[in-house]
C-alpha atoms as a PDB file:
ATOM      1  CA  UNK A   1      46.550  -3.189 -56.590  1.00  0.00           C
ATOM      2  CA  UNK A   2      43.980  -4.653 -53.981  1.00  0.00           C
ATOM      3  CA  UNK A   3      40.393  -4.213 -54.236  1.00  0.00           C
ATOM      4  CA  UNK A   4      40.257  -2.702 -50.804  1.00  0.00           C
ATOM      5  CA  UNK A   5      42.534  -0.064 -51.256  1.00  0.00           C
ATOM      6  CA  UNK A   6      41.064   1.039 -54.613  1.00  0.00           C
ATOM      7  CA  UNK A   7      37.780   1.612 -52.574  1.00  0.00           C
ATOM      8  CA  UNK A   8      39.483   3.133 -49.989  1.00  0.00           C
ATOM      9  CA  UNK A   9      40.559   6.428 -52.226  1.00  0.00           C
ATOM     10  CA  UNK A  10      40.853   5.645 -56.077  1.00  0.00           C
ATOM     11  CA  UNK A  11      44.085   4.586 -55.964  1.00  0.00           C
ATOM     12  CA  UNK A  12      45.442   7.946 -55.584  1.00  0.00           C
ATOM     13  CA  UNK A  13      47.856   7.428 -52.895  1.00  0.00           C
ATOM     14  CA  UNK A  14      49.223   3.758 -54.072  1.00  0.00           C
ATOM     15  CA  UNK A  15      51.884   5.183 -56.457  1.00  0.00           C
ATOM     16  CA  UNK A  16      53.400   7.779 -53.592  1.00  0.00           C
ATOM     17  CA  UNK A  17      56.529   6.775 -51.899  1.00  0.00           C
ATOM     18  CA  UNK A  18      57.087   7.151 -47.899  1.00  0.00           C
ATOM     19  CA  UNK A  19      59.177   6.570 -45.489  1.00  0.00           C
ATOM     20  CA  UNK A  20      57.357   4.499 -42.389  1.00  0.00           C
ATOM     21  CA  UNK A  21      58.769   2.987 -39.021  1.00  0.00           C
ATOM     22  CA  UNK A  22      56.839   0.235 -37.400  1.00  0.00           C
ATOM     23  CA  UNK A  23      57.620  -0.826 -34.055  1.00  0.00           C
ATOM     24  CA  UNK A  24      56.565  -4.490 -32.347  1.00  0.00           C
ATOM     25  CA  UNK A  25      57.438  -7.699 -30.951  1.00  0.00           C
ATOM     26  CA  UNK A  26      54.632  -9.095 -32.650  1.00  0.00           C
ATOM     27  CA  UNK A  27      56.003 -11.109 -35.970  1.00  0.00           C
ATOM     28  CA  UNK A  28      51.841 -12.218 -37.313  1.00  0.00           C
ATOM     29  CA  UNK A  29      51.327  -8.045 -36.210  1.00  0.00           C
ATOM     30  CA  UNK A  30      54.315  -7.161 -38.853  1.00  0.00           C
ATOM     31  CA  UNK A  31      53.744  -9.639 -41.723  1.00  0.00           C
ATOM     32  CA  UNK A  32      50.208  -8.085 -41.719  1.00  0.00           C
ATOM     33  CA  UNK A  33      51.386  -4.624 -41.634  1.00  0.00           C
ATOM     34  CA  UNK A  34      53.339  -4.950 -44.286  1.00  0.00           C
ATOM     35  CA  UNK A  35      50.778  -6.397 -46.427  1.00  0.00           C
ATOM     36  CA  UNK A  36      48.325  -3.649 -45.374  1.00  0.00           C
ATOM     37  CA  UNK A  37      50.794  -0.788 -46.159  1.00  0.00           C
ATOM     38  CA  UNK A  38      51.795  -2.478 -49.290  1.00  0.00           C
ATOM     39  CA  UNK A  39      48.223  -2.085 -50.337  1.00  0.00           C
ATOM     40  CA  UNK A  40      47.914   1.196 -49.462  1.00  0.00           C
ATOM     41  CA  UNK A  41      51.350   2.672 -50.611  1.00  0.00           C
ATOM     42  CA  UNK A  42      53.224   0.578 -52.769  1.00  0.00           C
ATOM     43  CA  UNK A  43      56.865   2.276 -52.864  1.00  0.00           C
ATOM     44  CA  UNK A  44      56.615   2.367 -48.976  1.00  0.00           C
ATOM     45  CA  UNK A  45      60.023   2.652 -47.621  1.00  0.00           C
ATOM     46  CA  UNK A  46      59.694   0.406 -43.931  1.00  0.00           C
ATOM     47  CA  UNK A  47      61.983   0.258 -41.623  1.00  0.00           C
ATOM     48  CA  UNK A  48      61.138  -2.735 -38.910  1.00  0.00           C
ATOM     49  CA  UNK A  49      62.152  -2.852 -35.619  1.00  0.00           C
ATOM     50  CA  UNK A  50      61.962  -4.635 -32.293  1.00  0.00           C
ATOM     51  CA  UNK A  51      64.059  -2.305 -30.033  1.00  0.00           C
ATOM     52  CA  UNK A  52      63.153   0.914 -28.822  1.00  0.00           C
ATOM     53  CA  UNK A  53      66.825   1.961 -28.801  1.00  0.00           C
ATOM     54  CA  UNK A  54      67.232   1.099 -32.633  1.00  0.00           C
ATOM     55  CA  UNK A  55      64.104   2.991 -33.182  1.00  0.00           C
ATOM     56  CA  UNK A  56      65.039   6.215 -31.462  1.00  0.00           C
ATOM     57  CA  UNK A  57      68.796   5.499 -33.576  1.00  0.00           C
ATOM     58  CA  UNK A  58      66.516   5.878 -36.197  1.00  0.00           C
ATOM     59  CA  UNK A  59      64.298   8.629 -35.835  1.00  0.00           C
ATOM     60  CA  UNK A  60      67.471  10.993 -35.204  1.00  0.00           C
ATOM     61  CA  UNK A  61      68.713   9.850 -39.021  1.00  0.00           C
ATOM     62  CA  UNK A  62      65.418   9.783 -40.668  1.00  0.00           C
ATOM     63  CA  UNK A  63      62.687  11.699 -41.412  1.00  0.00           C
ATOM     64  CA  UNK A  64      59.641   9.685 -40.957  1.00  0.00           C
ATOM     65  CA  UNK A  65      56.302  10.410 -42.542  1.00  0.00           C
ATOM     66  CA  UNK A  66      54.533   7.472 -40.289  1.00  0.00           C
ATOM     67  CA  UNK A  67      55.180   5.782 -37.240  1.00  0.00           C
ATOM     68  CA  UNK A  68      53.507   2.877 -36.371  1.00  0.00           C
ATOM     69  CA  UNK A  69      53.642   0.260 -32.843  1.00  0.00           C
ATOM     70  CA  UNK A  70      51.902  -2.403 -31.244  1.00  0.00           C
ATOM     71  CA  UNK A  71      52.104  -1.835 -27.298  1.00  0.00           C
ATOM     72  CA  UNK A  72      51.606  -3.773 -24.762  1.00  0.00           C
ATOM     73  CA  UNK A  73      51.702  -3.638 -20.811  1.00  0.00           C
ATOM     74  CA  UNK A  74      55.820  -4.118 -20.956  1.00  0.00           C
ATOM     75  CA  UNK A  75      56.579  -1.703 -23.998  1.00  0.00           C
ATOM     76  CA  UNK A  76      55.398   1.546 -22.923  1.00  0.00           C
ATOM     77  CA  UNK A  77      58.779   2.904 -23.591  1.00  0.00           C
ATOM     78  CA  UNK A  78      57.502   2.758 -27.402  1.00  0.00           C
ATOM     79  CA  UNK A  79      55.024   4.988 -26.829  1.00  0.00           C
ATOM     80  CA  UNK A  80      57.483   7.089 -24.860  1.00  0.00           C
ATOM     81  CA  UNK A  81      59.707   7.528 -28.106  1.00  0.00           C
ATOM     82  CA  UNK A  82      56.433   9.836 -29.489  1.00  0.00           C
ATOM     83  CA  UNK A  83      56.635  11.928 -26.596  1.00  0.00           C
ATOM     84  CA  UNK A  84      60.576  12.696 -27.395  1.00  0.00           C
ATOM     85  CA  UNK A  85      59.791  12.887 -31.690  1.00  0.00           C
ATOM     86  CA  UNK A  86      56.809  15.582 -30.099  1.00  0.00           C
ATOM     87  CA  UNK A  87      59.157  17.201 -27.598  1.00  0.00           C
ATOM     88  CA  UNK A  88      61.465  17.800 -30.245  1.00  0.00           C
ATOM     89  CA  UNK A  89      64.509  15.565 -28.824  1.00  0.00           C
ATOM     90  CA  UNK A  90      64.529  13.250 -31.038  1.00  0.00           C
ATOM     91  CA  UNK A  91      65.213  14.031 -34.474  1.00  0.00           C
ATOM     92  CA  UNK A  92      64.457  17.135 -36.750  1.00  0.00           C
ATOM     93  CA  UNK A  93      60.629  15.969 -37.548  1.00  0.00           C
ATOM     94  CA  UNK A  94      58.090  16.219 -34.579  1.00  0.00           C
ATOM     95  CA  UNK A  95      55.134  15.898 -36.939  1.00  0.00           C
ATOM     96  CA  UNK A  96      55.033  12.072 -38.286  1.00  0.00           C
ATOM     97  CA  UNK A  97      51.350  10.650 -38.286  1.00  0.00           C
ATOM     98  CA  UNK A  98      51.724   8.688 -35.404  1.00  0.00           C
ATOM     99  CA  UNK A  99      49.364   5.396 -35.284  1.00  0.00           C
ATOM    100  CA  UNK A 100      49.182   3.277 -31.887  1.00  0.00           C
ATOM    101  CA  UNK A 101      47.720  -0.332 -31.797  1.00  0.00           C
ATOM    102  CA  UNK A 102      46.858  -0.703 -28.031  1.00  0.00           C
ATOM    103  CA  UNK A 103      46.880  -5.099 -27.049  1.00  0.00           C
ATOM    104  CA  UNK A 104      46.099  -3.843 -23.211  1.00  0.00           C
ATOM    105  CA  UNK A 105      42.711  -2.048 -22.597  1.00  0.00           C
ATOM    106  CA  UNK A 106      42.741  -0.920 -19.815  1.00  0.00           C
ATOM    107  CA  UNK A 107      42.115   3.247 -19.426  1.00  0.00           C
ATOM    108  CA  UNK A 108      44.855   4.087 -16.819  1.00  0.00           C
ATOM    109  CA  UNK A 109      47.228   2.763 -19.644  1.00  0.00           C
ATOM    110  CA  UNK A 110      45.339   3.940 -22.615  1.00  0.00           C
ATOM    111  CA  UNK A 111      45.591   7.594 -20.739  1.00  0.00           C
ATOM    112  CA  UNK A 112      49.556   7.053 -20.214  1.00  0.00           C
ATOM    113  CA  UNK A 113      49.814   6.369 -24.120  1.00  0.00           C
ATOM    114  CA  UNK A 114      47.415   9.062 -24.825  1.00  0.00           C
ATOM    115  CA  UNK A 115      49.497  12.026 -23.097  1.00  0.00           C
ATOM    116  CA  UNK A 116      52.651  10.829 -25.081  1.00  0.00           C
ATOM    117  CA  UNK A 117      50.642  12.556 -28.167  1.00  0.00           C
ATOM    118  CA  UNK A 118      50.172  10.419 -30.786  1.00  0.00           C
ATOM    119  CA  UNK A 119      47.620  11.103 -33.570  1.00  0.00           C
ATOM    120  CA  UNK A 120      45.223   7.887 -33.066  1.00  0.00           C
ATOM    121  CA  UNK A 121      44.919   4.780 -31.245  1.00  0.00           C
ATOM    122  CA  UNK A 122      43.572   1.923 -32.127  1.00  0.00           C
ATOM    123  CA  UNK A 123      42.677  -1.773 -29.971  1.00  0.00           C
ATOM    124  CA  UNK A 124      44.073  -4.704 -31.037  1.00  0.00           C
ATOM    125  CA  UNK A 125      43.346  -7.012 -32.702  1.00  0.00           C
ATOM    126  CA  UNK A 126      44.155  -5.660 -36.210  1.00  0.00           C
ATOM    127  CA  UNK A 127      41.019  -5.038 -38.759  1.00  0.00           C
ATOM    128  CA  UNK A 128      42.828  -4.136 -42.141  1.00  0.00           C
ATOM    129  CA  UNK A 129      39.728  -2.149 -43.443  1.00  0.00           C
ATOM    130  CA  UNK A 130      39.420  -0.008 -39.741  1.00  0.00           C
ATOM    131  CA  UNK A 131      42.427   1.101 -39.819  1.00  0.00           C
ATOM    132  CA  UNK A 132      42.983   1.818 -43.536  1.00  0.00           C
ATOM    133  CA  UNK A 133      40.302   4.088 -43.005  1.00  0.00           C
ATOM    134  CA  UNK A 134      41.515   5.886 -40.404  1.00  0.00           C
ATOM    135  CA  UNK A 135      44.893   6.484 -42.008  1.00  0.00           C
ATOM    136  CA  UNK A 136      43.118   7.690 -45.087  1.00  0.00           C
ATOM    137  CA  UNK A 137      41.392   9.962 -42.820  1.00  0.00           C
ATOM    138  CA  UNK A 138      44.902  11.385 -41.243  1.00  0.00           C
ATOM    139  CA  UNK A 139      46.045  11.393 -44.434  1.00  0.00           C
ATOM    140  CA  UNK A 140      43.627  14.341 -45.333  1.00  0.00           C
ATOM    141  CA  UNK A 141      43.175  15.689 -42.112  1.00  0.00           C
ATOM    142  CA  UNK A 142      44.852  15.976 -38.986  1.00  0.00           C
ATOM    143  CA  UNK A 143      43.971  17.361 -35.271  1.00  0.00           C
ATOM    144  CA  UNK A 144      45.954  21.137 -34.614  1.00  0.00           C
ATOM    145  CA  UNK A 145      48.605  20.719 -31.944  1.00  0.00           C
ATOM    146  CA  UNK A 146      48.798  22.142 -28.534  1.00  0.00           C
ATOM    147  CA  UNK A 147      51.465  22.987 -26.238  1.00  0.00           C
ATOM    148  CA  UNK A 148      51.114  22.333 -22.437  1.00  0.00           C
ATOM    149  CA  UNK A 149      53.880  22.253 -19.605  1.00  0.00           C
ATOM    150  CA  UNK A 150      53.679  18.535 -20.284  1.00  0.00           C
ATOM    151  CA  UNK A 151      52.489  17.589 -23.365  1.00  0.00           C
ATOM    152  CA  UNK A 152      52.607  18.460 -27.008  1.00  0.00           C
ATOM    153  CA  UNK A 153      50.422  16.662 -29.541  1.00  0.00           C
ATOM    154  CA  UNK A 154      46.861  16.386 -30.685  1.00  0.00           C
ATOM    155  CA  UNK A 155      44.504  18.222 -29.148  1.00  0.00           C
ATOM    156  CA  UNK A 156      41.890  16.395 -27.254  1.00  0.00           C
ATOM    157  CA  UNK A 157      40.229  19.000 -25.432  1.00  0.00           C
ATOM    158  CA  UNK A 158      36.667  19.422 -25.781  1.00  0.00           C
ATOM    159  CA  UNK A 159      34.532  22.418 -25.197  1.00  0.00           C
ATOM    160  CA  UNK A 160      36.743  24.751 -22.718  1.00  0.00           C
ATOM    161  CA  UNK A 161      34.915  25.480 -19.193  1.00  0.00           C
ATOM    162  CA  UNK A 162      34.069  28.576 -18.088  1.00  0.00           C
ATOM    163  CA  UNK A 163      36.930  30.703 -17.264  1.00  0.00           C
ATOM    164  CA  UNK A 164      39.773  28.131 -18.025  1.00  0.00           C
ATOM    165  CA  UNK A 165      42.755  29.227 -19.759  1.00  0.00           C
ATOM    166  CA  UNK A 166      42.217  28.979 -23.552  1.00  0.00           C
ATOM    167  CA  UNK A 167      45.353  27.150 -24.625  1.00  0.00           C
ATOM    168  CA  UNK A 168      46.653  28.007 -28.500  1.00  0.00           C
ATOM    169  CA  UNK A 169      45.907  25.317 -31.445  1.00  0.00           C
ATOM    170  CA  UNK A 170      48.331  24.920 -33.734  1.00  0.00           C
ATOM    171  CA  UNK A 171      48.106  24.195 -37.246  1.00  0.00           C
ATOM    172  CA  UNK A 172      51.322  21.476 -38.145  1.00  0.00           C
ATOM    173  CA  UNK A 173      52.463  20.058 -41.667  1.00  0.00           C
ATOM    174  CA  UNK A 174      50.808  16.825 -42.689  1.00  0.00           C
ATOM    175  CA  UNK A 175      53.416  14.355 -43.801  1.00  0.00           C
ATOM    176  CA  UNK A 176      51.320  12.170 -45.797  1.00  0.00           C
ATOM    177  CA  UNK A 177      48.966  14.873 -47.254  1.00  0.00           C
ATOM    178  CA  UNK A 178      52.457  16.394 -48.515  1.00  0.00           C
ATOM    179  CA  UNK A 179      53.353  13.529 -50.299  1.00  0.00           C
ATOM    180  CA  UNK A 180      49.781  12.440 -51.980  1.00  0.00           C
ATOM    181  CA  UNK A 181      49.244  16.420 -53.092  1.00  0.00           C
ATOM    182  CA  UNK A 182      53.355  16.302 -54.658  1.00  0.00           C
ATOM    183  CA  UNK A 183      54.079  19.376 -52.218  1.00  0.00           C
ATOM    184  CA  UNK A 184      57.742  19.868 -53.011  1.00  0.00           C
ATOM    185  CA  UNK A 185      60.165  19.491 -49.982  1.00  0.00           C
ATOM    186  CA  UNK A 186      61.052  23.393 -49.945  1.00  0.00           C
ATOM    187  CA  UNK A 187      57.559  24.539 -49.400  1.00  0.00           C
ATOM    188  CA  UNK A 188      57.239  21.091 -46.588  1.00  0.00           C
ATOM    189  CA  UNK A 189      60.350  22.324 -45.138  1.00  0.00           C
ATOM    190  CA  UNK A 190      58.615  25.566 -44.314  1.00  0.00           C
ATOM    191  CA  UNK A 191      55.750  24.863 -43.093  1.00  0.00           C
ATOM    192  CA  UNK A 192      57.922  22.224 -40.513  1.00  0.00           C
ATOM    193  CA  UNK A 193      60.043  24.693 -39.584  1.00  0.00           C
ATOM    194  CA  UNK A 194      57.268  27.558 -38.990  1.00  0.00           C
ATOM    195  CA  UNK A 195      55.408  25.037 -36.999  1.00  0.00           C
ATOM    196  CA  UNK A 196      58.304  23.782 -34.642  1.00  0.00           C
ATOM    197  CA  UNK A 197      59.444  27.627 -34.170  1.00  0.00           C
ATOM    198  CA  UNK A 198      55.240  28.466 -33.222  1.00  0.00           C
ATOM    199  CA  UNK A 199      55.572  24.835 -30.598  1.00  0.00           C
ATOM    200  CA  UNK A 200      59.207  25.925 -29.481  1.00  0.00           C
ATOM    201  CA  UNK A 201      58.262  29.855 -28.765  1.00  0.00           C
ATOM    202  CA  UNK A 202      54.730  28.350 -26.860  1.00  0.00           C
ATOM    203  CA  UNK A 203      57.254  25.877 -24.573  1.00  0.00           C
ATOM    204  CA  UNK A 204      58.754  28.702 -23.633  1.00  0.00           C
ATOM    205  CA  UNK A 205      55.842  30.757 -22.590  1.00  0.00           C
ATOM    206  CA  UNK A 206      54.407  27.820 -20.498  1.00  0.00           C
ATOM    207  CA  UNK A 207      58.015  27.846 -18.829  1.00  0.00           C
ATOM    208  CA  UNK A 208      57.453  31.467 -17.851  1.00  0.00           C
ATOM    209  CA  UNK A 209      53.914  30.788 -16.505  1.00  0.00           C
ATOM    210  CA  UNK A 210      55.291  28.075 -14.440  1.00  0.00           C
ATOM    211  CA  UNK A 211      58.170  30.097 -13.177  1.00  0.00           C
ATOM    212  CA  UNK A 212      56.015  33.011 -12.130  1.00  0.00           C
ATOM    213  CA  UNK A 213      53.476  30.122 -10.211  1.00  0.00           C
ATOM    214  CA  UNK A 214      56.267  28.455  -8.623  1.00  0.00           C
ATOM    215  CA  UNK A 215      57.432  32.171  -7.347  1.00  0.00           C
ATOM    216  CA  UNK A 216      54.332  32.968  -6.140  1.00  0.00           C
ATOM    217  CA  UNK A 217      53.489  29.405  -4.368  1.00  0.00           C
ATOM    218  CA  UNK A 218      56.830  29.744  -2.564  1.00  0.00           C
ATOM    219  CA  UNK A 219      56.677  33.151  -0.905  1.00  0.00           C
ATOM    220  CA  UNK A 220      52.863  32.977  -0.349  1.00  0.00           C
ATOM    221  CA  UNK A 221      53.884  29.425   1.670  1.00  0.00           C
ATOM    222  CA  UNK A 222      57.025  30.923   2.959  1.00  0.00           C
ATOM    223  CA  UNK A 223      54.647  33.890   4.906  1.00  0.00           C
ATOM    224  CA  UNK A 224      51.439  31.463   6.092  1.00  0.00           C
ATOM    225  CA  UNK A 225      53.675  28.614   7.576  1.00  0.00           C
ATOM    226  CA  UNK A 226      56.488  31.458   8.914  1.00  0.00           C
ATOM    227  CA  UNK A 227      59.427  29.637   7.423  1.00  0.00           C
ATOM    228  CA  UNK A 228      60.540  26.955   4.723  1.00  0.00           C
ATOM    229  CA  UNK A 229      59.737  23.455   5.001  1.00  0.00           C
ATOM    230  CA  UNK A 230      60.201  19.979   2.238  1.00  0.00           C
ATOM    231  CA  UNK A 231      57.639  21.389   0.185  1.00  0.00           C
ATOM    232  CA  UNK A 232      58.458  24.666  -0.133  1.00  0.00           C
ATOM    233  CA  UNK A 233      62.433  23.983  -0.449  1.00  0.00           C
ATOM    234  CA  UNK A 234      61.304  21.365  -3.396  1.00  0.00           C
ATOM    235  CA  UNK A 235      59.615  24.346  -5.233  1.00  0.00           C
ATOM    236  CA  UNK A 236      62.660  26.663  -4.924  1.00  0.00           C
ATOM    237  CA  UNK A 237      64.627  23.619  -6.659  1.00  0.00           C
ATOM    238  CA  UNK A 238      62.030  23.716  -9.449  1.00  0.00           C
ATOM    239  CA  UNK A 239      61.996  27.611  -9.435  1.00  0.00           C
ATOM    240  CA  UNK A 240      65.991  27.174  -9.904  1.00  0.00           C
ATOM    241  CA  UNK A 241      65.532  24.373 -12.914  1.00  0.00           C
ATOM    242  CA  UNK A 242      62.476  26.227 -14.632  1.00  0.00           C
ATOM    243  CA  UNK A 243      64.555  29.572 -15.023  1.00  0.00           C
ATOM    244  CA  UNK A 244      67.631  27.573 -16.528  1.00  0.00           C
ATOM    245  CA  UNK A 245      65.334  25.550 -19.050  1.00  0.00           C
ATOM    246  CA  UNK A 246      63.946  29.618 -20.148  1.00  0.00           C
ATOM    247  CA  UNK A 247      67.268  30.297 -20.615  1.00  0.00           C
ATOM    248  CA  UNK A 248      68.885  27.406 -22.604  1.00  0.00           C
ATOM    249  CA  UNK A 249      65.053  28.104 -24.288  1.00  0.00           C
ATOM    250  CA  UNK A 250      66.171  31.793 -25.323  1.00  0.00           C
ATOM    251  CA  UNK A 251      70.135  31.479 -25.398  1.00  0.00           C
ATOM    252  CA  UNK A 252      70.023  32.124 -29.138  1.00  0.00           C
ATOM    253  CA  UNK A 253      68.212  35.154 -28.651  1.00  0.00           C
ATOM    254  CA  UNK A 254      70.342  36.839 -26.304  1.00  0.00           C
ATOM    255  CA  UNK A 255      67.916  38.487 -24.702  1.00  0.00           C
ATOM    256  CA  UNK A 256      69.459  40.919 -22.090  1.00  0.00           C
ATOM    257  CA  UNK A 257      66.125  41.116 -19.824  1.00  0.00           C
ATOM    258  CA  UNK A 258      65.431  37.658 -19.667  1.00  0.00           C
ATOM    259  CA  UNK A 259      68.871  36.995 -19.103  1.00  0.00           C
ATOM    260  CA  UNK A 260      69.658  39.643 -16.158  1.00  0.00           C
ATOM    261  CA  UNK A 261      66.445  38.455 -14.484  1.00  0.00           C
ATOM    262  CA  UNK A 262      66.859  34.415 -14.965  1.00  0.00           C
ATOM    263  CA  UNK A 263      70.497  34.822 -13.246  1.00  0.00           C
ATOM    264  CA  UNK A 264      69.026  37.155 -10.388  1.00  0.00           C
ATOM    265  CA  UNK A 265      66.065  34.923  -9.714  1.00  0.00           C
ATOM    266  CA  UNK A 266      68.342  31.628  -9.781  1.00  0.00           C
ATOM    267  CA  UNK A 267      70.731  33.680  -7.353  1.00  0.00           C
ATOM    268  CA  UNK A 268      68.151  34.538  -4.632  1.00  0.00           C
ATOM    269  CA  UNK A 269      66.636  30.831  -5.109  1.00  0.00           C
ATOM    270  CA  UNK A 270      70.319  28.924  -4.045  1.00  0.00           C
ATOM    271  CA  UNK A 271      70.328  31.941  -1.348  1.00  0.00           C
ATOM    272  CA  UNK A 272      66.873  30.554  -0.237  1.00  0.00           C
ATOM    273  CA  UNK A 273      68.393  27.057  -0.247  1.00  0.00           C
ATOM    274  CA  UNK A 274      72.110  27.951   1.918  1.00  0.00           C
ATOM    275  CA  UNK A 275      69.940  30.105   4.189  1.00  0.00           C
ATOM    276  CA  UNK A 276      68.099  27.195   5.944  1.00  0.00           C
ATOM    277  CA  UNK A 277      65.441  29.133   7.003  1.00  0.00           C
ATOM    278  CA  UNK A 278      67.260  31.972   7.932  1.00  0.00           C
ATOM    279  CA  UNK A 279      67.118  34.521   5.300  1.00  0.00           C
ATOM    280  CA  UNK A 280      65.164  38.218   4.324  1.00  0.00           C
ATOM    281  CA  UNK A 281      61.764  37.481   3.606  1.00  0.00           C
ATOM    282  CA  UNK A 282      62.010  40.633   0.989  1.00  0.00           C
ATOM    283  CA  UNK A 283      64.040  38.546  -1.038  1.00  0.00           C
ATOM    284  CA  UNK A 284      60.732  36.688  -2.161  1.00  0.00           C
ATOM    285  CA  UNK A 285      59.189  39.784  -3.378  1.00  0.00           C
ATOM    286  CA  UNK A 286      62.301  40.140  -5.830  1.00  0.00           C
ATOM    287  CA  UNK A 287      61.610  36.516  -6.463  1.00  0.00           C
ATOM    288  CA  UNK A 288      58.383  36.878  -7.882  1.00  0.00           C
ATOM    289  CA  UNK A 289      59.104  40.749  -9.227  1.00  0.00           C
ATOM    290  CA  UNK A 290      61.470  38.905 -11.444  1.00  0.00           C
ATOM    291  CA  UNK A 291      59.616  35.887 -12.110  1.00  0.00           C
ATOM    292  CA  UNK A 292      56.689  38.642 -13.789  1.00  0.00           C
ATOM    293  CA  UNK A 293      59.644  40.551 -15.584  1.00  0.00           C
ATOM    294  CA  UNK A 294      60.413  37.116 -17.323  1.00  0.00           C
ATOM    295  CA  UNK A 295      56.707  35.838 -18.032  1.00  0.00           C
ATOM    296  CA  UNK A 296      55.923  39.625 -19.453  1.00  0.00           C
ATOM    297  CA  UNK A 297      58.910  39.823 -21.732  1.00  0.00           C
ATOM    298  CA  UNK A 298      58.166  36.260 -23.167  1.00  0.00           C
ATOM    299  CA  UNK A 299      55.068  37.045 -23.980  1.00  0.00           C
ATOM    300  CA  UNK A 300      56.229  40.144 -25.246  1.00  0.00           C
ATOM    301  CA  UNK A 301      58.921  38.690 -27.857  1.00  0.00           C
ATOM    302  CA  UNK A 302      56.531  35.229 -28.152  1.00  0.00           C
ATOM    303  CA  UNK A 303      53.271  36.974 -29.421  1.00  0.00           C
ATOM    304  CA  UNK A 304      50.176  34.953 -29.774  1.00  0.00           C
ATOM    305  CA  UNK A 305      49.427  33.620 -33.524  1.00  0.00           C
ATOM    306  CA  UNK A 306      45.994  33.319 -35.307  1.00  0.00           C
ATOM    307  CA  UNK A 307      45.634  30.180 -36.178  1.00  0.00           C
END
């Protein structure tokens, strides 16, 4: 065992076994990945890949404790794959401690990687002793979640301004901490699936909130300007998408409410569409009557969680 990763925590993570991905181009970036991990976790289970098509393969067969990849300006589609593990399309697992090495600096991409939600980014080049620290530090501890209409992951937020919505934190399982503290995979298995039920029910909510804006920004435009126009037309399209996303959401719940209100909304939408312009302006009233019905009984069947 090396001398760094003794002083990096005793030893008592080198005998654990996990399963890792690590994604690059970079063949010097790999070879000294390995070594690094080797030190760190010795029955490491790597899988190695090049292709961001093999790695999402991958992801849906496996479940991955870590995630590793080295991006650059022409492989932002790897950071992409930790928005879908996140979103929960990829795979059973949306909680892997996910590690980014960054070889482009500049913020408008660093921002782009950021909102894909993974746990920590680091700039390249590689320092061995950096970033076994920080991965001893995610090992122990790891940022609560949130859930936004586009983006799940870490939260970053600092201090909330006055009168902004105060958006739920969510505690989520710790892959690695489960492994070095011998959780068994029953009581992991719960706390994964209480944690993706919590982020599933809170994507749902946000689609409600979104549905009841989109009604509202429609007939308020609809009235002021006297008739439809590109912009308003392109929110009734969204109004029409939102309220069949809440219902694929909530399909297993069979939800009578929701369901009766999603189909009448979605019906008076299309109308909105065929009319051309032409149509009774009390139908956006029942728009946004049933867009509150919907956001009310999520809430309602979604209740907030203390954290």
């Amino acid at each position: 065992m090396s001398i760094l990763s003794k002083s990096i925590d005793g030893g008592s993570s080198y005998f654990i076994k996990i399963k890792a991905m690590l994604i690059s181009k970079n063949v010097h970036f790999i070879q000294e990945l390995q070594d690094i991990i080797s030190q760190k976790y010795e029955h490491t289970e790597l899988y190695i890949t090049d292709n961001v098509n093999d790695a999402f393969a991958s992801f849906k067969e496996n479940q991955y404790d870590l995630v590793i990849s080295e991006i650059g300006k022409d492989d932002f589609a790897f950071a992409q794959l930790c928005k879908g593990i996140r979103d929960g399309k990829i795979g059973e697992h949306p909680f892997p401690i996910v590690e980014f090495f960054l070889n482009q600096p500049d913020p408008d991409f660093i921002r782009r990687v950021v909102d894909c939600g993974p746990d920590d980014i680091l700039l390249m080049p590689l320092v061995p002793p950096q970033f076994l620290t920080r991965l001893e530090y995610l090992s122990q501890s790891r940022m609560p979640f949130v859930v936004t209409l586009n983006y799940t992951g870490p939260t970053r937020r600092k201090t909330a301004r006055p009168g902004s919505e105060v958006i739920p934190e969510i505690t989520v399982p710790n892959p690695l901490a489960a492994k070095i503290k011998r959780l068994g995979d029953l009581s992991f298995r719960r706390e994964l699936e209480h944690a993706s039920n919590r982020i599933g029910a809170l994507k749902v909510q946000r689609l409600g909130v979104q549905l009841h804006w989109l009604a509202k920004m429609v007939r308020d435009r609809v009235l002021k300007i006297g008739g439809t126009d590109n912009a308003t037309l392109s929110h009734v399209g969204d109004l029409i998408l939102v309220a069949k996303a809440i219902s694929t959401g909530i399909s297993r719940l069979q939800n009578r409410s929701i369901e009766n209100n999603t189909r009448s909304l979605s019906a008076a939408a299309k109308a909105i569409l065929a009319a051309r312009g032409e149509f009774d302006v009390a139908i956006l009233g029942d728009i946004v009557e049933s867009s509150e019905r919907i956001m009310t009984e999520l809430m309602r069947i979604f209740p907030a969680e203390a954290e």
